[in-house]
C-alpha atoms as a PDB file:
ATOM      1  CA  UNK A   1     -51.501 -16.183  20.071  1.00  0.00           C
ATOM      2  CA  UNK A   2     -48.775 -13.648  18.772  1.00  0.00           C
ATOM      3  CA  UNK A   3     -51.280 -13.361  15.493  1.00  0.00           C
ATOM      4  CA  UNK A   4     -54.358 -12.057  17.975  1.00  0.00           C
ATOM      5  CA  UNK A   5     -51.594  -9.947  19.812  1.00  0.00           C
ATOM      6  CA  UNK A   6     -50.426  -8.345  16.777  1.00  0.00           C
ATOM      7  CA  UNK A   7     -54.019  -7.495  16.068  1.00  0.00           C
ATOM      8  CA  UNK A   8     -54.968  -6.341  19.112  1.00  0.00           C
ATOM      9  CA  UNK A   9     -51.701  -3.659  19.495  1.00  0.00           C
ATOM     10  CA  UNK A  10     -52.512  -2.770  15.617  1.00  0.00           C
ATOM     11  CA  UNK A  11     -56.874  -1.976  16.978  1.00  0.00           C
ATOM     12  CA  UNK A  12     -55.632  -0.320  19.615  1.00  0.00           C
ATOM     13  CA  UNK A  13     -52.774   1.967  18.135  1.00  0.00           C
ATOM     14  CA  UNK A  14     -55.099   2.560  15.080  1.00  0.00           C
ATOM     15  CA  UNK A  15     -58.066   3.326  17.939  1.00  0.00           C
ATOM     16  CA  UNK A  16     -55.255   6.152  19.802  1.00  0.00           C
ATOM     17  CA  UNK A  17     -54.629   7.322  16.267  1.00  0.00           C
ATOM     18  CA  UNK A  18     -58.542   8.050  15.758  1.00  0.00           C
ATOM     19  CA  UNK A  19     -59.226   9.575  18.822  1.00  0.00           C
ATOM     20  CA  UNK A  20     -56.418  11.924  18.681  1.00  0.00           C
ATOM     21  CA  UNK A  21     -57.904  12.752  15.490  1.00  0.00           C
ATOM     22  CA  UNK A  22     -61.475  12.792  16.894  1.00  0.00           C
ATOM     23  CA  UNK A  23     -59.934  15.248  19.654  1.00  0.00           C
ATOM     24  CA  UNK A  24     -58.539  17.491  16.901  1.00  0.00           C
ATOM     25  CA  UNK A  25     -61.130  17.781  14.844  1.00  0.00           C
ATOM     26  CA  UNK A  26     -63.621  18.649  18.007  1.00  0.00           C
ATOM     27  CA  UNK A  27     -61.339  21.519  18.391  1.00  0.00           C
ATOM     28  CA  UNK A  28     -61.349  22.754  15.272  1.00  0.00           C
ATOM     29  CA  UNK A  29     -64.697  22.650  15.065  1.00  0.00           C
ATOM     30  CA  UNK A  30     -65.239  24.207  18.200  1.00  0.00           C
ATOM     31  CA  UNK A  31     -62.756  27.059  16.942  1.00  0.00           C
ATOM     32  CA  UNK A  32     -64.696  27.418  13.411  1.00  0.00           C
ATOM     33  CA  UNK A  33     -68.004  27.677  15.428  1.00  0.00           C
ATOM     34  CA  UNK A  34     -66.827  30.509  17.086  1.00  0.00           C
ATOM     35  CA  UNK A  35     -65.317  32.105  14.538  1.00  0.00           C
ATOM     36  CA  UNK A  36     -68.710  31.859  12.719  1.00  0.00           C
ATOM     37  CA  UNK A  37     -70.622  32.656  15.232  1.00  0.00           C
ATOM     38  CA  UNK A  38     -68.978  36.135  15.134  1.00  0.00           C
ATOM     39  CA  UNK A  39     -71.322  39.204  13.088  1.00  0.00           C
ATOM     40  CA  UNK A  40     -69.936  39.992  10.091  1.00  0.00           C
ATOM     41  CA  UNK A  41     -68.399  43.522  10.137  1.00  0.00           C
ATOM     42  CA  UNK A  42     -70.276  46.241   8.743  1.00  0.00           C
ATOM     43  CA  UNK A  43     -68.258  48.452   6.812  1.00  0.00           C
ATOM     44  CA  UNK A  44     -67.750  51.887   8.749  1.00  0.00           C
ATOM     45  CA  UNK A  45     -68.836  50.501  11.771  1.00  0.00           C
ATOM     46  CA  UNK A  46     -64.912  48.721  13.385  1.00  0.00           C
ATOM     47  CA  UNK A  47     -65.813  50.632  16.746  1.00  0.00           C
ATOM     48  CA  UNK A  48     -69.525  49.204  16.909  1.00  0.00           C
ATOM     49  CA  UNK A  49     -68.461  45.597  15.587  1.00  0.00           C
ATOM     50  CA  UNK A  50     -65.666  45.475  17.702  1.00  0.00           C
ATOM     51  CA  UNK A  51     -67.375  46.058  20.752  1.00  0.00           C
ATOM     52  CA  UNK A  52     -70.247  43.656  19.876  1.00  0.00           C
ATOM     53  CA  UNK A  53     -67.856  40.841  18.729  1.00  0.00           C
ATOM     54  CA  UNK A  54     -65.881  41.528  22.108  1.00  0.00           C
ATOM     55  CA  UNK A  55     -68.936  40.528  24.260  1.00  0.00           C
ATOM     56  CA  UNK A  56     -69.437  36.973  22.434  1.00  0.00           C
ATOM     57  CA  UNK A  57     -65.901  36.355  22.915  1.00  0.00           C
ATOM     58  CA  UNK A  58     -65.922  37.554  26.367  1.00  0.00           C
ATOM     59  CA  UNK A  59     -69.118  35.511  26.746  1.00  0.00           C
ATOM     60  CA  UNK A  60     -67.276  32.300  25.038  1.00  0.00           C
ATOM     61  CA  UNK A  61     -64.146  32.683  27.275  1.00  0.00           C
ATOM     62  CA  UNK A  62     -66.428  32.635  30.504  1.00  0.00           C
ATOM     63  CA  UNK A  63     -68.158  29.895  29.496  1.00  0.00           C
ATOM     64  CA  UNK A  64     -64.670  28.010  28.632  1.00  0.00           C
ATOM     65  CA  UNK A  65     -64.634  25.767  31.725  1.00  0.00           C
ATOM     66  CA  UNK A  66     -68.248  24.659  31.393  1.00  0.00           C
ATOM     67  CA  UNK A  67     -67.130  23.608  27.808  1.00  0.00           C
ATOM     68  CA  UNK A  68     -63.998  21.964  28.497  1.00  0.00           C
ATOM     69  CA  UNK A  69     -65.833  20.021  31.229  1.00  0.00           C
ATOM     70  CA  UNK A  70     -68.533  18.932  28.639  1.00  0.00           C
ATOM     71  CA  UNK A  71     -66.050  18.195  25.637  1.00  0.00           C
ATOM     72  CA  UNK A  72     -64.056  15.963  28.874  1.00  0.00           C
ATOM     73  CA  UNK A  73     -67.703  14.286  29.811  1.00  0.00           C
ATOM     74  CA  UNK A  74     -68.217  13.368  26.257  1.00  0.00           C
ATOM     75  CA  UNK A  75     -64.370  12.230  25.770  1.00  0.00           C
ATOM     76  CA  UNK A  76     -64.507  10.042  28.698  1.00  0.00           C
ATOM     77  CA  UNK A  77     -68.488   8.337  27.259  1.00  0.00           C
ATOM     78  CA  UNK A  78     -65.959   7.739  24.379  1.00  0.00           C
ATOM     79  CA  UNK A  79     -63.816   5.922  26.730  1.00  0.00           C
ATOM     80  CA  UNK A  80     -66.605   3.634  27.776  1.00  0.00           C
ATOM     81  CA  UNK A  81     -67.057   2.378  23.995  1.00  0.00           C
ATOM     82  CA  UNK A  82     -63.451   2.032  23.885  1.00  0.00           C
ATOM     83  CA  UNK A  83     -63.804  -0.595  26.388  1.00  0.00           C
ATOM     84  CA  UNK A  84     -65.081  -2.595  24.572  1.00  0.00           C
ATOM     85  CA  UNK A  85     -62.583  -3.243  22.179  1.00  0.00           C
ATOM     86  CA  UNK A  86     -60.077  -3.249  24.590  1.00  0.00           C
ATOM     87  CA  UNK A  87     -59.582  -2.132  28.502  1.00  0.00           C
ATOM     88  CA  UNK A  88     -55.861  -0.235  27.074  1.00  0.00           C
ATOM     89  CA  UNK A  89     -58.274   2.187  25.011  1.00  0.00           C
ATOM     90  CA  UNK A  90     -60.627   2.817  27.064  1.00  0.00           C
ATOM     91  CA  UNK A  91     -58.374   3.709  29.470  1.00  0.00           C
ATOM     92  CA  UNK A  92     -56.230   5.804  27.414  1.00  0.00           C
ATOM     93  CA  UNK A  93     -59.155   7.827  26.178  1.00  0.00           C
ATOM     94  CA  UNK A  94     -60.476   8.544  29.651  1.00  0.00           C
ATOM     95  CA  UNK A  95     -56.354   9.916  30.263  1.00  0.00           C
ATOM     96  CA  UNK A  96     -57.524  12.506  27.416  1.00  0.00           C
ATOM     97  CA  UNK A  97     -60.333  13.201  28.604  1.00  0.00           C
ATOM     98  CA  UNK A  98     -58.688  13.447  32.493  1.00  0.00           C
ATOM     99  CA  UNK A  99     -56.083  16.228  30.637  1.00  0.00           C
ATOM    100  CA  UNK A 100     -58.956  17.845  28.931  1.00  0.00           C
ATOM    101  CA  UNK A 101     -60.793  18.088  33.020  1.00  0.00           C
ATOM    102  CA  UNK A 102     -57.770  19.582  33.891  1.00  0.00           C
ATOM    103  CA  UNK A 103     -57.242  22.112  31.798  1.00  0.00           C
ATOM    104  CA  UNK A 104     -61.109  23.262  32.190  1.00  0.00           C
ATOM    105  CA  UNK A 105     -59.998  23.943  35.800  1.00  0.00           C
ATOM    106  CA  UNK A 106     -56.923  25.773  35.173  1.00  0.00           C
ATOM    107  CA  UNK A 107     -58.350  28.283  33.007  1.00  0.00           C
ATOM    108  CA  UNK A 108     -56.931  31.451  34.108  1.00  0.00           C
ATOM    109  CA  UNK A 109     -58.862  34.263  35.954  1.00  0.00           C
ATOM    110  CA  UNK A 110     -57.707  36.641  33.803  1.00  0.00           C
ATOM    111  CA  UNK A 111     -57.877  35.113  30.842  1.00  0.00           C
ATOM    112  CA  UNK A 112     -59.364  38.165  29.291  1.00  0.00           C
ATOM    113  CA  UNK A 113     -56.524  40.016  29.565  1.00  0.00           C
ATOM    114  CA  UNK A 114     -54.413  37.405  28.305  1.00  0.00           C
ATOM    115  CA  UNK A 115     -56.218  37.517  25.217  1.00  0.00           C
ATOM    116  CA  UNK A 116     -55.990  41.327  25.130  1.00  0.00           C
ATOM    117  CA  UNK A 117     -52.812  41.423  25.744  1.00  0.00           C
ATOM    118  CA  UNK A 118     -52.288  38.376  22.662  1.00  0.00           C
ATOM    119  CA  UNK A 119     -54.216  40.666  20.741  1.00  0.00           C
ATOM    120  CA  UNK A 120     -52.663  43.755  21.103  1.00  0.00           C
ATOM    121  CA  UNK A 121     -48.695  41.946  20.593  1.00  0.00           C
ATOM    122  CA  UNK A 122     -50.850  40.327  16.811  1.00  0.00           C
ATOM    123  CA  UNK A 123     -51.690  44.486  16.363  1.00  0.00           C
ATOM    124  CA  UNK A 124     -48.124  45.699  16.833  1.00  0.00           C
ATOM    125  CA  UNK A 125     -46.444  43.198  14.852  1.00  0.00           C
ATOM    126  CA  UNK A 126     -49.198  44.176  12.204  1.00  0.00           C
ATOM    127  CA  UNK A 127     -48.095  47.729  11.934  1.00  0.00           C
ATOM    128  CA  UNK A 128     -44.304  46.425  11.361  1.00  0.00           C
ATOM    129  CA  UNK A 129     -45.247  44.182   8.761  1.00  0.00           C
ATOM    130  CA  UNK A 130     -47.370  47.238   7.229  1.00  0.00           C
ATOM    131  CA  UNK A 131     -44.023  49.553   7.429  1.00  0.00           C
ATOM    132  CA  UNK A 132     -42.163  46.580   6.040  1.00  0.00           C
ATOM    133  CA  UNK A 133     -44.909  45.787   3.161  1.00  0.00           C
ATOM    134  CA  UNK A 134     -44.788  49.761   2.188  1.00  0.00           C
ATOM    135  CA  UNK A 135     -41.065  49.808   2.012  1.00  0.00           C
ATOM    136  CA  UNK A 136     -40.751  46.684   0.308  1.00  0.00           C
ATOM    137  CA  UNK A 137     -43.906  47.857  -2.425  1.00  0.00           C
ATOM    138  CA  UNK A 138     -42.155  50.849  -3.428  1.00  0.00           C
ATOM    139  CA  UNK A 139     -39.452  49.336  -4.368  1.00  0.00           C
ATOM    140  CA  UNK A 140     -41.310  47.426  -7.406  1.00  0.00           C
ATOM    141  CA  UNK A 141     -41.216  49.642  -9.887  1.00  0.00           C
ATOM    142  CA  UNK A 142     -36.943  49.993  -9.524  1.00  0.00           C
ATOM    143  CA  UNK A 143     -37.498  45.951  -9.139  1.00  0.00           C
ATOM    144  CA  UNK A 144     -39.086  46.038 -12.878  1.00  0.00           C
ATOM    145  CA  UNK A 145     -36.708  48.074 -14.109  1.00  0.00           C
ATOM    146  CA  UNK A 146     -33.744  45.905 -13.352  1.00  0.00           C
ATOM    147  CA  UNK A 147     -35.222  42.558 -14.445  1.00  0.00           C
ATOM    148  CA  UNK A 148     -36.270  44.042 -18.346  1.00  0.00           C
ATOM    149  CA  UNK A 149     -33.965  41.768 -20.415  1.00  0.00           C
ATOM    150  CA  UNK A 150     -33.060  38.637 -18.104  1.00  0.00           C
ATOM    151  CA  UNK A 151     -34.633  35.597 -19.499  1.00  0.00           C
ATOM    152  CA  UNK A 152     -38.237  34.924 -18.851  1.00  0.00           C
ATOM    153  CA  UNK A 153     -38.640  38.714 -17.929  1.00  0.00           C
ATOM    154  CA  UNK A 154     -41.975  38.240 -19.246  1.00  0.00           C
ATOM    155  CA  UNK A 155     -43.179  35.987 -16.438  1.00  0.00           C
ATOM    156  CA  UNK A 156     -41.421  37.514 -13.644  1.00  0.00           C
ATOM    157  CA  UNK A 157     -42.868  40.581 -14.990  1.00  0.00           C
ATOM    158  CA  UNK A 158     -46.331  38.838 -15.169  1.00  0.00           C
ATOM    159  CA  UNK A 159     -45.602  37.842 -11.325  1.00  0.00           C
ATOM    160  CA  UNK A 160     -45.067  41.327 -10.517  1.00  0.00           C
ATOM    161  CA  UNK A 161     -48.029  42.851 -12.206  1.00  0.00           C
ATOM    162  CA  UNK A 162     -49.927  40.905  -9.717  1.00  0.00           C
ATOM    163  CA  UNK A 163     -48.886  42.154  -6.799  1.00  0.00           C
ATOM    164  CA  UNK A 164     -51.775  44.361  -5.080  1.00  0.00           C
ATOM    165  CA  UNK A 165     -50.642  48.080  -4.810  1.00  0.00           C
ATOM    166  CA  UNK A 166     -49.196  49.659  -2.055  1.00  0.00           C
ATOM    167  CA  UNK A 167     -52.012  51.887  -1.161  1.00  0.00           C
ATOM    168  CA  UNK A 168     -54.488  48.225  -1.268  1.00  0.00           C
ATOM    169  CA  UNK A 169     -52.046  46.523   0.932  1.00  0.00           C
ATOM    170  CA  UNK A 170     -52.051  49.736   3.186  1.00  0.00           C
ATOM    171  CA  UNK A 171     -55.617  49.829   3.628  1.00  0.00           C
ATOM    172  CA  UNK A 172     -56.135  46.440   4.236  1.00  0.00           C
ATOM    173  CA  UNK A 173     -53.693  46.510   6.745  1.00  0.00           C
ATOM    174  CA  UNK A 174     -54.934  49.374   8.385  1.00  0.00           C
ATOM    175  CA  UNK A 175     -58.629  48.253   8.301  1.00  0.00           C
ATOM    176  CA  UNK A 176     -57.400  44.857  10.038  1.00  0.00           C
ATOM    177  CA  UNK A 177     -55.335  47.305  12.980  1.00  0.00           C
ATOM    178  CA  UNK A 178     -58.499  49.769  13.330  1.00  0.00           C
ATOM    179  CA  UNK A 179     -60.873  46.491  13.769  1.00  0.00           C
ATOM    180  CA  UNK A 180     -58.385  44.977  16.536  1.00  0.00           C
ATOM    181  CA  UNK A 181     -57.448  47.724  18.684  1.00  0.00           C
ATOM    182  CA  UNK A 182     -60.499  48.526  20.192  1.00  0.00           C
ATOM    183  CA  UNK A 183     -61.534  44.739  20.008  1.00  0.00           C
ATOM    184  CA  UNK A 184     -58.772  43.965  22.424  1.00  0.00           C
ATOM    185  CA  UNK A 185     -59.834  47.211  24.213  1.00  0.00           C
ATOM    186  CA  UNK A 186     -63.327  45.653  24.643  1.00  0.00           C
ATOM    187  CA  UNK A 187     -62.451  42.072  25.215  1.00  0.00           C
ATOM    188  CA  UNK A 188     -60.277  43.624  28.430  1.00  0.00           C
ATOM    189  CA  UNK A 189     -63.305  45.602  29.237  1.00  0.00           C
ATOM    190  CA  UNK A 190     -65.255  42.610  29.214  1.00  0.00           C
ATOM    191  CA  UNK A 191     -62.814  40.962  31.801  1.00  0.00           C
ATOM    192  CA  UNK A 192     -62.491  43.792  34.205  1.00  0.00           C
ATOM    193  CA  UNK A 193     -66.853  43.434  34.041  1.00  0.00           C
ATOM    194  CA  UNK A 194     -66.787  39.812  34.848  1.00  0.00           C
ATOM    195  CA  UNK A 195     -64.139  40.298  37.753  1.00  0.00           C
ATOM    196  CA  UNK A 196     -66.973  42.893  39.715  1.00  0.00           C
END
């Protein structure tokens, strides 16, 4: 008896362990597909991208409580097969799939704007780090200077050498801050359109 006991807490703690896994990796995918799903940006074109990307994000985070309900139907079918290996798994699945209900009808109204303003706090902290970056890039070359002639110069030196320049770093920054702002601009837009 304690051998069949032992075997069914192992099934069914190994069984929690997959679907917690299972539940993760629905997310992810869920996130990748939407990140894929987004046009690729045309260079020259942040304003126009933006605004397009904007509306299938806007479109994805109205549609977020019919998807949470489906990914919660299909969680609790799971919990159906768990039954069958044992009424403890089953059960505990439907629970995540109960949580998974709940949050599909607590998304917020103004979710939108939430996002916007999530977006627009990722933007600000970007232009620090730029400021930060810029100060800290000029500074290499008095960097090199003062580590000639410490042994294994030549690697640290190597190390160095492959550090992008300022000016790269710069624009890359800046291209990611001109792409966002009017993104968040546009995915606020969309909120105050769905709101009407």
């Amino acid at each position: 008896y304690c051998l069949i006991h032992f075997y069914k807490r192992f099934l069914y703690c190994y069984l929690i362990k997959m679907l917690k896994q299972m539940i993760l990796l629905t997310c992810l995918c869920l996130y990748a597909s939407m990140v894929y799903s987004l046009p690729q940006l045309e260079v020259g074109e942040d304003e126009f991208a933006a605004s397009e990307h904007a509306e299938t994000v806007g479109n994805i985070l109205k549609k977020l409580p019919s998807i949470l309900k489906k990914t919660a139907a299909w969680i609790n079918g799971l919990g159906d097969i768990g039954d069958e290996v044992h009424p403890e798994v089953g059960d505990a699945i439907r629970s995540g799939a109960t949580a998974v209900e709940d949050a599909a009808d607590n998304v917020p109204d103004n979710i939108h704007t939430q996002v916007q303003e999530h977006l627009t706090k990722l933007i600000n902290i970007t232009k620090v780090v730029k400021e930060n970056v810029n100060v800290t890039l000029s500074k290499i070359p008095e960097i090199k200077e003062g580590i000639e002639g410490v042994p294994g110069d030549d690697y640290i030196l190597d190390v160095i050498e492959s550090i992008p320049a300022p000016d790269y770093v710069d624009q890359q920054l800046q291209e990611a801050i001109n792409y966002f702002e009017p993104l968040a601009e546009a995915i606020g837009a969309q909120g105050g359109e769905s709101s009407d």
